[in-house]
Protein backbone atom coordinates (compact mmCIF):
# COMPACT_ATOMS: atom_id res chain seq x y z
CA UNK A 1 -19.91 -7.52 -15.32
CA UNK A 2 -16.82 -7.64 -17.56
CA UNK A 3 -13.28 -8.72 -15.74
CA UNK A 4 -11.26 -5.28 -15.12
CA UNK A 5 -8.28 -4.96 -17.70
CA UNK A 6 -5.21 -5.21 -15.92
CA UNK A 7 -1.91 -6.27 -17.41
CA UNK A 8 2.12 -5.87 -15.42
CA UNK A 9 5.22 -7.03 -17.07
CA UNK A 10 8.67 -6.94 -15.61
CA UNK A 11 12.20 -6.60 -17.25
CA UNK A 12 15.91 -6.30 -15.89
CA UNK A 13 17.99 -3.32 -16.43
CA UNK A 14 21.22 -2.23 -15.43
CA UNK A 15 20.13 -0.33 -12.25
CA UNK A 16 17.24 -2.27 -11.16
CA UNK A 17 13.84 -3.34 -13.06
CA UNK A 18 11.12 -2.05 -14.64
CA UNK A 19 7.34 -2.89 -14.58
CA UNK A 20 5.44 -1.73 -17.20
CA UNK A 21 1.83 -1.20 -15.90
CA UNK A 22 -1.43 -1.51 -18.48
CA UNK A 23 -5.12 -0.83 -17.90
CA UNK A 24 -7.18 -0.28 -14.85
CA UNK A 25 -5.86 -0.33 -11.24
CA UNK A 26 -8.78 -0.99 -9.06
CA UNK A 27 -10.05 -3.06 -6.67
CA UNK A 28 -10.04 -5.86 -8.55
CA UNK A 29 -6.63 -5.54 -9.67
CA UNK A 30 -4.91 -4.14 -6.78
CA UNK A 31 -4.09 -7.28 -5.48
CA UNK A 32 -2.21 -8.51 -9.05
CA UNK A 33 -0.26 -4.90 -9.12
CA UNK A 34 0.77 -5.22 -5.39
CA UNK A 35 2.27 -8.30 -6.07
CA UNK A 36 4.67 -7.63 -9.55
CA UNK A 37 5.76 -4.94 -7.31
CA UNK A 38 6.37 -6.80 -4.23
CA UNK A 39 8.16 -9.94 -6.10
CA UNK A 40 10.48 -7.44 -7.93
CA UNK A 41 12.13 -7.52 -4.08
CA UNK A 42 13.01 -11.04 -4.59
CA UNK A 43 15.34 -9.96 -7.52
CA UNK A 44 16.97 -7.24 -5.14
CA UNK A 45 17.30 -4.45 -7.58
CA UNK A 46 18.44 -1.37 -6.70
CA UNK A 47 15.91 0.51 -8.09
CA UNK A 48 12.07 -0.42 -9.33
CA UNK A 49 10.55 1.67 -11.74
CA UNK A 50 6.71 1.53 -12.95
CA UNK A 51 5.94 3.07 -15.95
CA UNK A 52 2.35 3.94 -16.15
CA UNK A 53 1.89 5.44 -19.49
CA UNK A 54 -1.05 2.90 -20.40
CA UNK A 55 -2.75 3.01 -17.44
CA UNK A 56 -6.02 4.16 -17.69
CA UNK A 57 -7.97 3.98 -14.72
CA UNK A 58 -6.26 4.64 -11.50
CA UNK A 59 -7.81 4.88 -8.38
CA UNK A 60 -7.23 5.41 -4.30
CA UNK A 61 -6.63 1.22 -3.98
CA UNK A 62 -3.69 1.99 -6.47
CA UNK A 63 -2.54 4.50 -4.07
CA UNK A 64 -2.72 2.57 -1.25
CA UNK A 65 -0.80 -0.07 -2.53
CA UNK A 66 1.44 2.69 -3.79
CA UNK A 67 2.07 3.48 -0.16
CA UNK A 68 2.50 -0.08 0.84
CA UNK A 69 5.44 -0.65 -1.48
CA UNK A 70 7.14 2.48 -1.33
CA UNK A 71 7.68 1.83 2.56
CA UNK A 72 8.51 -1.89 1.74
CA UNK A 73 11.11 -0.05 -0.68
CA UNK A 74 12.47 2.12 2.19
CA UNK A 75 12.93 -0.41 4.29
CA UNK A 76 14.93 -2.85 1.66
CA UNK A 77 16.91 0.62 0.46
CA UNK A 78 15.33 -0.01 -2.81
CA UNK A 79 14.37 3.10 -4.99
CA UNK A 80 10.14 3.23 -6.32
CA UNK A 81 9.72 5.70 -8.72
CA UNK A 82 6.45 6.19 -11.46
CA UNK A 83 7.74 6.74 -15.02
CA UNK A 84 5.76 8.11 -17.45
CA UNK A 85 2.55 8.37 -15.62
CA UNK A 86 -0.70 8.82 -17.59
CA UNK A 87 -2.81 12.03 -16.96
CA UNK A 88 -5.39 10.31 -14.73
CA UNK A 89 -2.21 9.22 -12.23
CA UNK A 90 -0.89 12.08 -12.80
CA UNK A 91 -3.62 13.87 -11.55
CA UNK A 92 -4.34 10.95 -8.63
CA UNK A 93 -0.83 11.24 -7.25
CA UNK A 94 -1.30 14.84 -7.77
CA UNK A 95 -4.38 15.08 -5.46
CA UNK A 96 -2.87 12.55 -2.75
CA UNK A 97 0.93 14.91 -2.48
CA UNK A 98 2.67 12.23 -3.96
CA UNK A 99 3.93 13.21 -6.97
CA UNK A 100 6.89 15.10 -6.40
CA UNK A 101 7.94 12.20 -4.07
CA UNK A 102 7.57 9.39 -6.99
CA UNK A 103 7.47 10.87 -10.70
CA UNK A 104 10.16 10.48 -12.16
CA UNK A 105 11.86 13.09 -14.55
CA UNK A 106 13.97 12.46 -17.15
């Protein structure tokens, strides 16, 4: 079986940082995407933003690490948004209600 593609990269901005996300979120990967976001805290931005625009396959593990962050966000009054989503997390977050709640709009 061929290893999932899953990339994350992080840069500073004025506000806070964002994490661009690439590839499949899966099991496999989960752990790897939970963890840009969760070392982002270490920084202590005042806002993290993931853009998924190149994420492909998205699935309910993403979404449940999703969930995980955006209370670990609450809780540091840190800001989670999704930039740029892709049509398949689009259509995810959609399904699960959270999409007004994280996308967003320029």
């Amino acid at each position: 079986m061929e290893k999932s593609n899953f990339n994350i990269t992080g840069r500073s901005v004025e506000q806070g940082i964002i994490l661009e996300a690439e590839g499949y979120i899966i099991y496999d990967t989960a752990g790897q995407f939970e963890k840009a976001i969760t070392d982002s805290f270490q920084d202590d931005p005042k806002s993290i933003t993931i853009d998924m625009e190149k994420v492909v396959v998205f699935t309910s593990v993403g979404i449940r690490v999703i969930l995980k962050v955006y209370k670990a966000a609450k809780e540091r009054n840190v800001e989670l948004y999704i930039e740029n989503p892709s049509d398949i997390v689009k259509d995810v977050l959609k399904l699960s209600s959270l999409d007004e709640m994280l996308i967003k709009e320029d």
